[in-house]
C-alpha atoms as a PDB file:
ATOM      1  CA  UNK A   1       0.000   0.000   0.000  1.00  0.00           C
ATOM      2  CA  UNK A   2       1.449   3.159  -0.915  1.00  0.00           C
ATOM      3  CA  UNK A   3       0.075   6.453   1.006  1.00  0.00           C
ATOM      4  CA  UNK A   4       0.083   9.712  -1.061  1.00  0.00           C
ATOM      5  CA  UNK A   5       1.736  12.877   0.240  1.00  0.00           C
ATOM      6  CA  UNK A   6      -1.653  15.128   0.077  1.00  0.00           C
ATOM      7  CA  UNK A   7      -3.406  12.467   2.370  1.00  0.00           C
ATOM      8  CA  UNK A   8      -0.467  12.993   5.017  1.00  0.00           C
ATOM      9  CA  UNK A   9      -0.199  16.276   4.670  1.00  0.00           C
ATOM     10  CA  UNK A  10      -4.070  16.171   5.738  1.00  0.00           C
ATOM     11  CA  UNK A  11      -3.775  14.188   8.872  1.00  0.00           C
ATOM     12  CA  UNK A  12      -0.094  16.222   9.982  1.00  0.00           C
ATOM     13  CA  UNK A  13      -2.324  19.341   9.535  1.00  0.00           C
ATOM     14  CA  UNK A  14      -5.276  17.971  11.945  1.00  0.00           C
ATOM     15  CA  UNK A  15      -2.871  16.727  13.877  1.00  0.00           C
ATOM     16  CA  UNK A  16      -0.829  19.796  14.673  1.00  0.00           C
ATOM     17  CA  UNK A  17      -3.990  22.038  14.728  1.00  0.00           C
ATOM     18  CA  UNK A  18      -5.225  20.000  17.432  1.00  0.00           C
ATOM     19  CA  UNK A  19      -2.239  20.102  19.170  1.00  0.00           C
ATOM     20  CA  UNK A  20      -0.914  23.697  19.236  1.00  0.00           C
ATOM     21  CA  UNK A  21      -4.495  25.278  18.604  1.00  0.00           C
ATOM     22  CA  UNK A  22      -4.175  28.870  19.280  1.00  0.00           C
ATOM     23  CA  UNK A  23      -0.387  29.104  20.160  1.00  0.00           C
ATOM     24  CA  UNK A  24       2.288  26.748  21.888  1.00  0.00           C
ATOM     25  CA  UNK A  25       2.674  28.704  24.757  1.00  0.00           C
ATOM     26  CA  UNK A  26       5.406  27.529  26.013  1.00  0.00           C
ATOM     27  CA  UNK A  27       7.551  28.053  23.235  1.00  0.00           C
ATOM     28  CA  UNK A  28       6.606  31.498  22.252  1.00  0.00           C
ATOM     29  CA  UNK A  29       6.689  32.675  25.445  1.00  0.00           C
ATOM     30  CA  UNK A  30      10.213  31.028  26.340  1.00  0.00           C
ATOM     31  CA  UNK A  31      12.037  30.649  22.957  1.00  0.00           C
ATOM     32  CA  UNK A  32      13.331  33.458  20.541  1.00  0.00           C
ATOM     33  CA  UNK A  33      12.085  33.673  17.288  1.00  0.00           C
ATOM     34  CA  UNK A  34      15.505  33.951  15.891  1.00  0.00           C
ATOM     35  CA  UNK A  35      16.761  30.561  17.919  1.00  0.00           C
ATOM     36  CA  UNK A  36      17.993  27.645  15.665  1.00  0.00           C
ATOM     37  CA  UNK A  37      18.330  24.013  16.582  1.00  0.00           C
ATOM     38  CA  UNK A  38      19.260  20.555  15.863  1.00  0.00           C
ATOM     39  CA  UNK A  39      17.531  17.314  16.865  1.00  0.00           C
ATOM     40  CA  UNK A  40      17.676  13.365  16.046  1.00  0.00           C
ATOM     41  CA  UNK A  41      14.874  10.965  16.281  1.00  0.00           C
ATOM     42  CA  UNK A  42      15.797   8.203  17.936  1.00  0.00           C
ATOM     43  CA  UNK A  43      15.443   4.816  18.723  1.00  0.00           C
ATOM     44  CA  UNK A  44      14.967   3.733  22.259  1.00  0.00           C
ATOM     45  CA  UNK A  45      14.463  -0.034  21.469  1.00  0.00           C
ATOM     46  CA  UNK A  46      14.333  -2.596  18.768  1.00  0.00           C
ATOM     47  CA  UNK A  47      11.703  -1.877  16.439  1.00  0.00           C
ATOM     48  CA  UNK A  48      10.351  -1.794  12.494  1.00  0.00           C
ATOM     49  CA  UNK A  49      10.161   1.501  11.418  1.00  0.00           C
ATOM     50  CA  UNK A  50       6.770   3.083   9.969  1.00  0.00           C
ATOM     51  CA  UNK A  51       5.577   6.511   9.775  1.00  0.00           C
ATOM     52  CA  UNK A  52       8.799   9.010   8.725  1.00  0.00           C
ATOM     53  CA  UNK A  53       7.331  10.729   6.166  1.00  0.00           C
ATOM     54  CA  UNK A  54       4.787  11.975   8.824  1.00  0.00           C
ATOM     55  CA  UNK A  55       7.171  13.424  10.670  1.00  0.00           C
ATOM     56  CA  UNK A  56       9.061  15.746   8.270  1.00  0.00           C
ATOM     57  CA  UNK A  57       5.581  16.867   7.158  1.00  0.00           C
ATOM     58  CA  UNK A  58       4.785  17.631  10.711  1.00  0.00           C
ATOM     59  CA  UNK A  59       8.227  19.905  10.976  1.00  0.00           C
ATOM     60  CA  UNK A  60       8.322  21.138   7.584  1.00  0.00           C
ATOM     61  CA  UNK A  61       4.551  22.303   8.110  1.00  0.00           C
ATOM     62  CA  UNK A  62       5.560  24.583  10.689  1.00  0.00           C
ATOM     63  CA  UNK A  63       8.811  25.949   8.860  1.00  0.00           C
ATOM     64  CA  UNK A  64       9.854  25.612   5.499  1.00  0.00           C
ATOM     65  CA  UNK A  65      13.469  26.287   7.009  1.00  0.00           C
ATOM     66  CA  UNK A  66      13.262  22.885   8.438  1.00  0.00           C
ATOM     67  CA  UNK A  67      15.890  20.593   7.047  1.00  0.00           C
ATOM     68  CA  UNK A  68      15.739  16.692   7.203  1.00  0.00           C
ATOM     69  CA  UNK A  69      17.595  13.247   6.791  1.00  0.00           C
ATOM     70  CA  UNK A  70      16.493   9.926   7.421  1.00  0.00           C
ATOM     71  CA  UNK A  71      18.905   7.943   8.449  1.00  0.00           C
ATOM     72  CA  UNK A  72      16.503   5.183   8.208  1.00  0.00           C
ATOM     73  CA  UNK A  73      13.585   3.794   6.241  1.00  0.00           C
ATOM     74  CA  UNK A  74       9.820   2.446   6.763  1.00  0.00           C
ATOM     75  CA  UNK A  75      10.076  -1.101   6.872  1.00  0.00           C
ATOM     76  CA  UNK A  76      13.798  -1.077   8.078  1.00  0.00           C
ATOM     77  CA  UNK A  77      14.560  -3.440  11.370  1.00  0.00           C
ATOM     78  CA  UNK A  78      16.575  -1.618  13.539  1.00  0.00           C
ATOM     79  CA  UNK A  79      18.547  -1.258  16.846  1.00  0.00           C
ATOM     80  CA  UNK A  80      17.661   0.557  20.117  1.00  0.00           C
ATOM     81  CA  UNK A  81      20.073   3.724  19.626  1.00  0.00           C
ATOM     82  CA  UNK A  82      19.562   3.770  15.725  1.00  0.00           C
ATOM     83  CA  UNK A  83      18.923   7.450  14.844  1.00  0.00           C
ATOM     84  CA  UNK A  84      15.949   7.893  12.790  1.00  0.00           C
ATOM     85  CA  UNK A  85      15.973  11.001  11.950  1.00  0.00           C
ATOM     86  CA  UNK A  86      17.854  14.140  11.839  1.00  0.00           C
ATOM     87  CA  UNK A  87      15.981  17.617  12.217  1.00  0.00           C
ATOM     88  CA  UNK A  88      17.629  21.294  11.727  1.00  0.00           C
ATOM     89  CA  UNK A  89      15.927  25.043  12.007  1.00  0.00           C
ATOM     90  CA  UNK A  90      13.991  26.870  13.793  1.00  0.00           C
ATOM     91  CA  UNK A  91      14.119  26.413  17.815  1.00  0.00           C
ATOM     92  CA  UNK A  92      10.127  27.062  17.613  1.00  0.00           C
ATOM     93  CA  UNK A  93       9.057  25.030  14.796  1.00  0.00           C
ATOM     94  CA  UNK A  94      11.301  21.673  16.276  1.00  0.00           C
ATOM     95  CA  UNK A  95       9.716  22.145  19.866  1.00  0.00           C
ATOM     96  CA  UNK A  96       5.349  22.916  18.455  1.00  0.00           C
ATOM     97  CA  UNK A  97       5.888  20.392  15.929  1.00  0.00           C
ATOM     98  CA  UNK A  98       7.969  17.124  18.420  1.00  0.00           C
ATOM     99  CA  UNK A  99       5.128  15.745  19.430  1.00  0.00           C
ATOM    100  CA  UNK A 100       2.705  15.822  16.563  1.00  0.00           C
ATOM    101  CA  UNK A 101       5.575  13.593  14.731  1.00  0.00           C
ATOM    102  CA  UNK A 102       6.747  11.457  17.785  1.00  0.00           C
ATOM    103  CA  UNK A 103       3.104  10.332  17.853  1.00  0.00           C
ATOM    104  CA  UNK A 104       2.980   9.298  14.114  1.00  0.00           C
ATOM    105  CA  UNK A 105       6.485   8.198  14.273  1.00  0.00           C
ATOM    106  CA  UNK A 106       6.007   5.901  17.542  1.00  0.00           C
ATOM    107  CA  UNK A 107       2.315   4.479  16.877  1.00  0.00           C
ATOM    108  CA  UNK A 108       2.786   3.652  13.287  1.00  0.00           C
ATOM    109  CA  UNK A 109       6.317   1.941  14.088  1.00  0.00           C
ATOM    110  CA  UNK A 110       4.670   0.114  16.929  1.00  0.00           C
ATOM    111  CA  UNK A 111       2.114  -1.456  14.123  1.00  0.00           C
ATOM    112  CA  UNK A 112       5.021  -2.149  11.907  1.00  0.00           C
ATOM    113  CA  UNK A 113       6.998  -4.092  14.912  1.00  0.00           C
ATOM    114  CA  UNK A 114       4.025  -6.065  16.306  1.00  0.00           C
ATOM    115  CA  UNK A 115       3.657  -7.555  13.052  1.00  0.00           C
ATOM    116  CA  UNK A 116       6.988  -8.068  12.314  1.00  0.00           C
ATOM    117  CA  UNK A 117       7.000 -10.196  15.388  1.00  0.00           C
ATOM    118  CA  UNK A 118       3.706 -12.293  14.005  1.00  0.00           C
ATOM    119  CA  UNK A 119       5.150 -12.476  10.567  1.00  0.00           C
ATOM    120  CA  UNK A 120       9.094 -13.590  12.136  1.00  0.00           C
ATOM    121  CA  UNK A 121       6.952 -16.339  13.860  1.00  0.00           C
ATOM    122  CA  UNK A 122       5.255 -18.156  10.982  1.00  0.00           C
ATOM    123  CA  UNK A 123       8.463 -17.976   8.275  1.00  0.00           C
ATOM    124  CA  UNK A 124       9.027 -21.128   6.437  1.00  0.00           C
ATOM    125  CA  UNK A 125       5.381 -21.559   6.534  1.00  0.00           C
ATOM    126  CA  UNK A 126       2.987 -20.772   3.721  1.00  0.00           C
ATOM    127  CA  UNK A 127       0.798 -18.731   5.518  1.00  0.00           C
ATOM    128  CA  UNK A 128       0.864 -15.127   5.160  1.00  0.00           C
ATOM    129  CA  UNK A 129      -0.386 -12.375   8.503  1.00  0.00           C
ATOM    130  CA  UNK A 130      -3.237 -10.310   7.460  1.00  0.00           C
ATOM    131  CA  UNK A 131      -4.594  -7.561   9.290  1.00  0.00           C
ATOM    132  CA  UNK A 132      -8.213  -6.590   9.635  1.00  0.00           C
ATOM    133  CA  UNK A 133     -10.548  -3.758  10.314  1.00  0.00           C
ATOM    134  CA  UNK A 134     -10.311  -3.706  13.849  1.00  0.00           C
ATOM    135  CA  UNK A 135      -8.309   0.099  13.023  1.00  0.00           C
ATOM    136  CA  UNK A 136      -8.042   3.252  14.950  1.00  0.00           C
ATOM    137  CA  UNK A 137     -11.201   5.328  12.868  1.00  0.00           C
ATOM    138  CA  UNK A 138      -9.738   7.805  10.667  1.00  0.00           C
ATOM    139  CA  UNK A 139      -6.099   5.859  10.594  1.00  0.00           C
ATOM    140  CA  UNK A 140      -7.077   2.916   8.447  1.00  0.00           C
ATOM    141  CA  UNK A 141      -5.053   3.179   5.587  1.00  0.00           C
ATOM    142  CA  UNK A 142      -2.107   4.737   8.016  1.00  0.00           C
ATOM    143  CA  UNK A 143      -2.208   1.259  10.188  1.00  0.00           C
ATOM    144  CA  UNK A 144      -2.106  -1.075   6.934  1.00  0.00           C
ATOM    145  CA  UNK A 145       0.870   0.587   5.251  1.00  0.00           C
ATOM    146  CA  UNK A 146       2.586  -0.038   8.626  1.00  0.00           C
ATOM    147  CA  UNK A 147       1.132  -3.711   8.677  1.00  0.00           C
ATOM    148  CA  UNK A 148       2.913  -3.498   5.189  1.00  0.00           C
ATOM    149  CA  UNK A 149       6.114  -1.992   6.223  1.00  0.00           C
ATOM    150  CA  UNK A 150       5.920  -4.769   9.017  1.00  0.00           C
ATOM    151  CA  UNK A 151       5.490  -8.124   6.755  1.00  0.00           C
ATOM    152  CA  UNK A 152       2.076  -8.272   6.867  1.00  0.00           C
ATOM    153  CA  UNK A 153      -0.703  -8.511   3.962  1.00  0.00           C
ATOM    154  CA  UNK A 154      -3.709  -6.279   3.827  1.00  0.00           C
ATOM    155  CA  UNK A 155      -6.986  -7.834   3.590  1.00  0.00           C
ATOM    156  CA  UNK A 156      -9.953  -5.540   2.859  1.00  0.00           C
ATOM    157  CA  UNK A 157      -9.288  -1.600   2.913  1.00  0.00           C
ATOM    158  CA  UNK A 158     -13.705  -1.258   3.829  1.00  0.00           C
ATOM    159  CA  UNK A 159     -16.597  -2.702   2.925  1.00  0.00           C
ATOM    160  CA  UNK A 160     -16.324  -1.610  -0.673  1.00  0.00           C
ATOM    161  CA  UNK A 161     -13.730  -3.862  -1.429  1.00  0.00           C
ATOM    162  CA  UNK A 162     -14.606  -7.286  -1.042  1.00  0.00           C
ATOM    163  CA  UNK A 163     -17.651  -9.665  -0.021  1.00  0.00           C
ATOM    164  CA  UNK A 164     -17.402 -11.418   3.338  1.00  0.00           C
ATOM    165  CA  UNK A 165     -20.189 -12.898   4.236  1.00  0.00           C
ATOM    166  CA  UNK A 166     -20.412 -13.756   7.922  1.00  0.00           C
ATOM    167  CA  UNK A 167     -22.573 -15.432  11.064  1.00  0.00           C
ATOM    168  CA  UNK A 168     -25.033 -12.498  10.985  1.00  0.00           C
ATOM    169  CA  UNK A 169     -25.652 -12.069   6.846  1.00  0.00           C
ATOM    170  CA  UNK A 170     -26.578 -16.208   7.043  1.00  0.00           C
ATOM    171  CA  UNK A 171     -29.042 -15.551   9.297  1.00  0.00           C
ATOM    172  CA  UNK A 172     -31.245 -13.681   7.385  1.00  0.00           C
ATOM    173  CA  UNK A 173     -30.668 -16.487   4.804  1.00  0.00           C
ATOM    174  CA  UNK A 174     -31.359 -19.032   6.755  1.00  0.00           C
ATOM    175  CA  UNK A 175     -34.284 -20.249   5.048  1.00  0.00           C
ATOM    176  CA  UNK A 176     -32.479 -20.277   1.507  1.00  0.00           C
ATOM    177  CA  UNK A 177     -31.928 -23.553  -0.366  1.00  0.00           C
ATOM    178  CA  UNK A 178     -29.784 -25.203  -0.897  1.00  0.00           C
ATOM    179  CA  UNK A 179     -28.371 -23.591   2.080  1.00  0.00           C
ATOM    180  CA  UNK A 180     -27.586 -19.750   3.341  1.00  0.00           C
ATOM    181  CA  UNK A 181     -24.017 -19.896   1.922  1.00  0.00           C
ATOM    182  CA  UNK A 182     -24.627 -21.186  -1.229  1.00  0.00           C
ATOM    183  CA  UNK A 183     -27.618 -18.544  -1.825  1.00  0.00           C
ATOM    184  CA  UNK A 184     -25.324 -15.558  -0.338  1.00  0.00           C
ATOM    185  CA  UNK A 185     -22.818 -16.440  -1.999  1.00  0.00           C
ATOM    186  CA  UNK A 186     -25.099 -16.579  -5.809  1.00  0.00           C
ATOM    187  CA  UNK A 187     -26.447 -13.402  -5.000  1.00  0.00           C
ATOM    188  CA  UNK A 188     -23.201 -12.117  -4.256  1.00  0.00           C
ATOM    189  CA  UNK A 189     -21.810 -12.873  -7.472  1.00  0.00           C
ATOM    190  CA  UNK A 190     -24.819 -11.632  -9.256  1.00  0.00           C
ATOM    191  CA  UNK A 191     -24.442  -7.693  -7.353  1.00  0.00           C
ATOM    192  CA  UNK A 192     -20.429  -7.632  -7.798  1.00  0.00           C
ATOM    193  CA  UNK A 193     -19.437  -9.607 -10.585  1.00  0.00           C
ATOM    194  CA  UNK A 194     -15.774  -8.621 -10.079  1.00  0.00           C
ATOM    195  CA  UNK A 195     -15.259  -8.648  -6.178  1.00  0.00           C
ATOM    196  CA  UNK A 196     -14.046 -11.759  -4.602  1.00  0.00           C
ATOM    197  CA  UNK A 197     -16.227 -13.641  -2.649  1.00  0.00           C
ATOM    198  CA  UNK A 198     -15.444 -15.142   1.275  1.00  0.00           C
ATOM    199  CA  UNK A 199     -17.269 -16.531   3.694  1.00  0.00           C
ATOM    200  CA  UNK A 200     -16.971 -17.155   7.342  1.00  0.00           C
ATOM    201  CA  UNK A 201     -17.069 -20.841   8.044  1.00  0.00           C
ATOM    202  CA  UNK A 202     -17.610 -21.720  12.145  1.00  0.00           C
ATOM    203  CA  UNK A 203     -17.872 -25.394  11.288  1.00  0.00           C
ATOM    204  CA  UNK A 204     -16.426 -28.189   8.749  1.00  0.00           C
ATOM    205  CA  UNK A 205     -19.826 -28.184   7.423  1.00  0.00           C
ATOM    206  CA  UNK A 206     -20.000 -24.811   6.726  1.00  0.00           C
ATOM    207  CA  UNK A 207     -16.711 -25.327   4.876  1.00  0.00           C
ATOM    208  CA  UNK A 208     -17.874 -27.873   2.840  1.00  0.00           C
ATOM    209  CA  UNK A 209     -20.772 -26.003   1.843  1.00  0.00           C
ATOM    210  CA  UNK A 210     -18.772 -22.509   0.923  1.00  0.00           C
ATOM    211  CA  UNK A 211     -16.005 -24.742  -1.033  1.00  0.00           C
ATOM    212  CA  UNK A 212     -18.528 -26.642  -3.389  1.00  0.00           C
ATOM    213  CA  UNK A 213     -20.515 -23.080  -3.814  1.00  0.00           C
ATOM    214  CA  UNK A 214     -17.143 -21.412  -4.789  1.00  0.00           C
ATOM    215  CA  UNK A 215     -16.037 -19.305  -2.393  1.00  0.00           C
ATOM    216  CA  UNK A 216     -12.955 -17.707  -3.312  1.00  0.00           C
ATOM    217  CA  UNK A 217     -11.648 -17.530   0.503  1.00  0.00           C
ATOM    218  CA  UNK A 218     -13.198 -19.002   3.247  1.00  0.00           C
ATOM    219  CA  UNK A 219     -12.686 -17.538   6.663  1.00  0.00           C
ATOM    220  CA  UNK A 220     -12.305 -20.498   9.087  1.00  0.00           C
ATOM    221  CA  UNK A 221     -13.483 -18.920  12.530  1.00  0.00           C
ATOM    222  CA  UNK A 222     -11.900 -19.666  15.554  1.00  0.00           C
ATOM    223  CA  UNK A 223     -11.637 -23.550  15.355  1.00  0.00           C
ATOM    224  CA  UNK A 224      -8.805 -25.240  16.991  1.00  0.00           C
ATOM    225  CA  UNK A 225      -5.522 -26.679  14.884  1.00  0.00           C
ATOM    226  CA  UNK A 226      -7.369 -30.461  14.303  1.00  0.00           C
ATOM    227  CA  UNK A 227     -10.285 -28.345  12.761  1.00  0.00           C
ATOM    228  CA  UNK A 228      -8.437 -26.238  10.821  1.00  0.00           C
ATOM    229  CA  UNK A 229      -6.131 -29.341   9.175  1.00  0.00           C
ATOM    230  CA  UNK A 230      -9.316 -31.065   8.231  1.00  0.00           C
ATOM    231  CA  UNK A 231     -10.896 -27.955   6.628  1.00  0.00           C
ATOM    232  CA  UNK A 232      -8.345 -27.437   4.484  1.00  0.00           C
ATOM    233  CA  UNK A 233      -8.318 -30.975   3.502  1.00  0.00           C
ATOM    234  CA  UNK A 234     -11.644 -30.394   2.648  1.00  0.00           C
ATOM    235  CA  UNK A 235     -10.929 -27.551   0.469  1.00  0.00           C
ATOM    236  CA  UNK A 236      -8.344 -29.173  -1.309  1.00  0.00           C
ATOM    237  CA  UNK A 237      -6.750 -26.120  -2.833  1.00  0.00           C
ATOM    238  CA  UNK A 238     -10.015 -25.197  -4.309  1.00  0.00           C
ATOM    239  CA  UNK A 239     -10.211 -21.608  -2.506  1.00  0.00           C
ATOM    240  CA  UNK A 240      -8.173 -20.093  -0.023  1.00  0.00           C
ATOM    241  CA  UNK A 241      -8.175 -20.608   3.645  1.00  0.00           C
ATOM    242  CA  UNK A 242      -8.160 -17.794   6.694  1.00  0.00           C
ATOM    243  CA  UNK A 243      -7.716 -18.820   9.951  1.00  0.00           C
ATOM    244  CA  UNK A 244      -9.509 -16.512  12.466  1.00  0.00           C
ATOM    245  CA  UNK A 245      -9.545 -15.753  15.868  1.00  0.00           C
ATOM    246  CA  UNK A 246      -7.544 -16.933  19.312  1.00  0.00           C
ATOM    247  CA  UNK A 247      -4.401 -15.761  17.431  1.00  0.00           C
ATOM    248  CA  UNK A 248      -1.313 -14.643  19.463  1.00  0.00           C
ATOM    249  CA  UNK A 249       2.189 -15.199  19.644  1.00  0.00           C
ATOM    250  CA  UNK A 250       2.033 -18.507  21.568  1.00  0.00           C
ATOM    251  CA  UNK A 251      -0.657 -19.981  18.774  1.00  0.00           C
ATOM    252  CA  UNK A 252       0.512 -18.823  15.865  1.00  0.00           C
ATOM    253  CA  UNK A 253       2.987 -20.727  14.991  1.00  0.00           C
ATOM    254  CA  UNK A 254       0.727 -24.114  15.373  1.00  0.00           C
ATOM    255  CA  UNK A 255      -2.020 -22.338  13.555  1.00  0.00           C
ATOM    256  CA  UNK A 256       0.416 -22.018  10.598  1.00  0.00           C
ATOM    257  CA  UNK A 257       1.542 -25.102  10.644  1.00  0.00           C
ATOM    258  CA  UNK A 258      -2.236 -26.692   9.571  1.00  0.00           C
ATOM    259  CA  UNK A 259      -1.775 -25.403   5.734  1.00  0.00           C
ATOM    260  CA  UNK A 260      -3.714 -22.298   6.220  1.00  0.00           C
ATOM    261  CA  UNK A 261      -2.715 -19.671   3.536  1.00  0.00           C
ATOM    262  CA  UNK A 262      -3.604 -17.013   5.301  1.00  0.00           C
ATOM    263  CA  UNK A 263      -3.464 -16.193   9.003  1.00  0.00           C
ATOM    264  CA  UNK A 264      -5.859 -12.651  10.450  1.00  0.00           C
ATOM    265  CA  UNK A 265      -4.740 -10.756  13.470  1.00  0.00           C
ATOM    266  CA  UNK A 266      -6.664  -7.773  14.761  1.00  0.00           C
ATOM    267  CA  UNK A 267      -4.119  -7.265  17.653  1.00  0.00           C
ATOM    268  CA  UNK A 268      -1.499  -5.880  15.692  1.00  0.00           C
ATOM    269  CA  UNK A 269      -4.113  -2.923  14.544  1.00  0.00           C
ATOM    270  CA  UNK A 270      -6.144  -2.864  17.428  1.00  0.00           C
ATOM    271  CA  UNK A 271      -3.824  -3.555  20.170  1.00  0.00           C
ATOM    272  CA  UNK A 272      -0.019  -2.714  18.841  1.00  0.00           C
ATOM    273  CA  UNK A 273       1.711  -1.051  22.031  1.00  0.00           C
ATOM    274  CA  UNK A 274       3.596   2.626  20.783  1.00  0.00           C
ATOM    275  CA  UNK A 275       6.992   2.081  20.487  1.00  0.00           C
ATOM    276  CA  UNK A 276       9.647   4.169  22.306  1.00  0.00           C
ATOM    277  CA  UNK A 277      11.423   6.608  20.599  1.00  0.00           C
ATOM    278  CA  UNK A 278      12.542   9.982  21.542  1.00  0.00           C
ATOM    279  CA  UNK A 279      13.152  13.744  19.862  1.00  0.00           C
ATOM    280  CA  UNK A 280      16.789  14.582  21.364  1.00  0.00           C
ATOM    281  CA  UNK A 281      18.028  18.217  20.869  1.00  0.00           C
ATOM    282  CA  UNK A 282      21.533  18.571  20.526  1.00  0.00           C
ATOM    283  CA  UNK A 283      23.219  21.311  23.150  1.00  0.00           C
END
């Protein structure tokens, strides 16, 4: 996923207009207007970097005297003590504009590291870590390009993009013949003839049922490992398989091991811890 520079520009300028609303006080009643400064972003533990260009929009919003130079790149593992980032210019512009990109910076790294740990766990495997919608609102598209820069796979930017038919669209079906899936999954491909279909299996029935209508992915919903090797000798290859739910870093590894292709993990979106890293000003 690749995020365009007017739609970070956008969120920078919320961001900072939330932050320093009428005035950073501090600064202008402290710091000189003439006052220069350099700073590096660093790293205060092991992480996966996500969210730079974020931060030199944040600075560079606020001064276009501000100089930059990553010393890094999204995506890159590093150290704890790898500079990130070096920052120049005005005093005032570094100190309104630190936190604004330390929050970018740190959250959207944090994203990239948890699923760098998720996607270290299952390698030599042939299963792939997805993310989900389980996002912060507004920072969709932010979170998956760090689940990108982290290993991961996106699954479905919104609703718009793909057909997954789950628990509570069967219901309404329920009374369908030859059976809810099969009927969702016909009228499915009758609305959107060119979005893929999936379907959210809870039981090897329900897998049976969504493989022989022709699901293109089926969505196998928190069954344990025995359940998941039999569904996908069920499938046989015939769609694509999505194991679902009690997913952590103690079960993953097992869960990849059944033959899944894919494996879905809202924590690292929903639940990814900000990572440490600091704005240091040189004296």
């Amino acid at each position: 996923m690749k995020l365009s520079a007017a739609e970070i520009r956008a969120s920078v300028q919320l961001a900072l207009a939330e932050d320093i609303g009428s005035g950073d006080a501090t600064t202008l009643a402290t710091v000189p207007a003439n006052a220069t400064a350099k700073a590096v972003m660093r790293a205060r533990e092991p992480l996966v970097v996500a969210g730079l260009a974020f931060a030199e929009t944040a600075f560079r919003k606020l001064s276009p005297k501000i100089k930059t130079q990553k010393l890094s790149r999204d995506g890159q593992h590093i150290a704890a003590g790898k500079i990130l980032l070096k920052i120049s210019g005005p005093s005032r512009a570094l100190l309104s504009a630190e936190r604004v990109a330390l929050n970018f910076v740190q959250r959207l790294s944090g994203v990239a590291t948890a699923t760098a740990q998720f996607a270290d766990a299952v390698k030599s495997t042939s299963a792939k870590i997805l993310d989900t919608r389980k996002t912060t609102p507004g920072w969709r598209r932010f979170e998956k390009y760090a689940v990108a820069c982290g290993g991961g796979k996106n699954h479905r930017l919104g609703l718009f993009d793909l057909i997954l038919i789950k628990d509570n669209h069967l219901v309404a079906l329920q009374n369908e013949r030859p059976n809810a899936i099969a009927a969702a999954i016909r009228r499915a491909r009758k609305k959107f003839r060119k979005l893929k279909v999936e379907v959210e299996a809870d039981t090897l029935e329900q897998v049976a049922q969504a493989t022989d209508a022709g699901a293109d992915i089926i969505l196998l919903d928190n069954m344990t490992t025995g359940q998941l090797r039999q569904a996908v000798k069920i499938v046989r290859g015939r769609a694509q398989t999505e194991a679902s739910g009690g997913v952590n870093l103690k079960t993953v590894r097992a869960i990849a091991a059944t033959g899944v292709d894919f494996i879905s993990v809202g924590a690292i979106t929903h639940s990814a811890r900000a990572v440490d890293i600091g704005l240091d000003f040189e004296k």
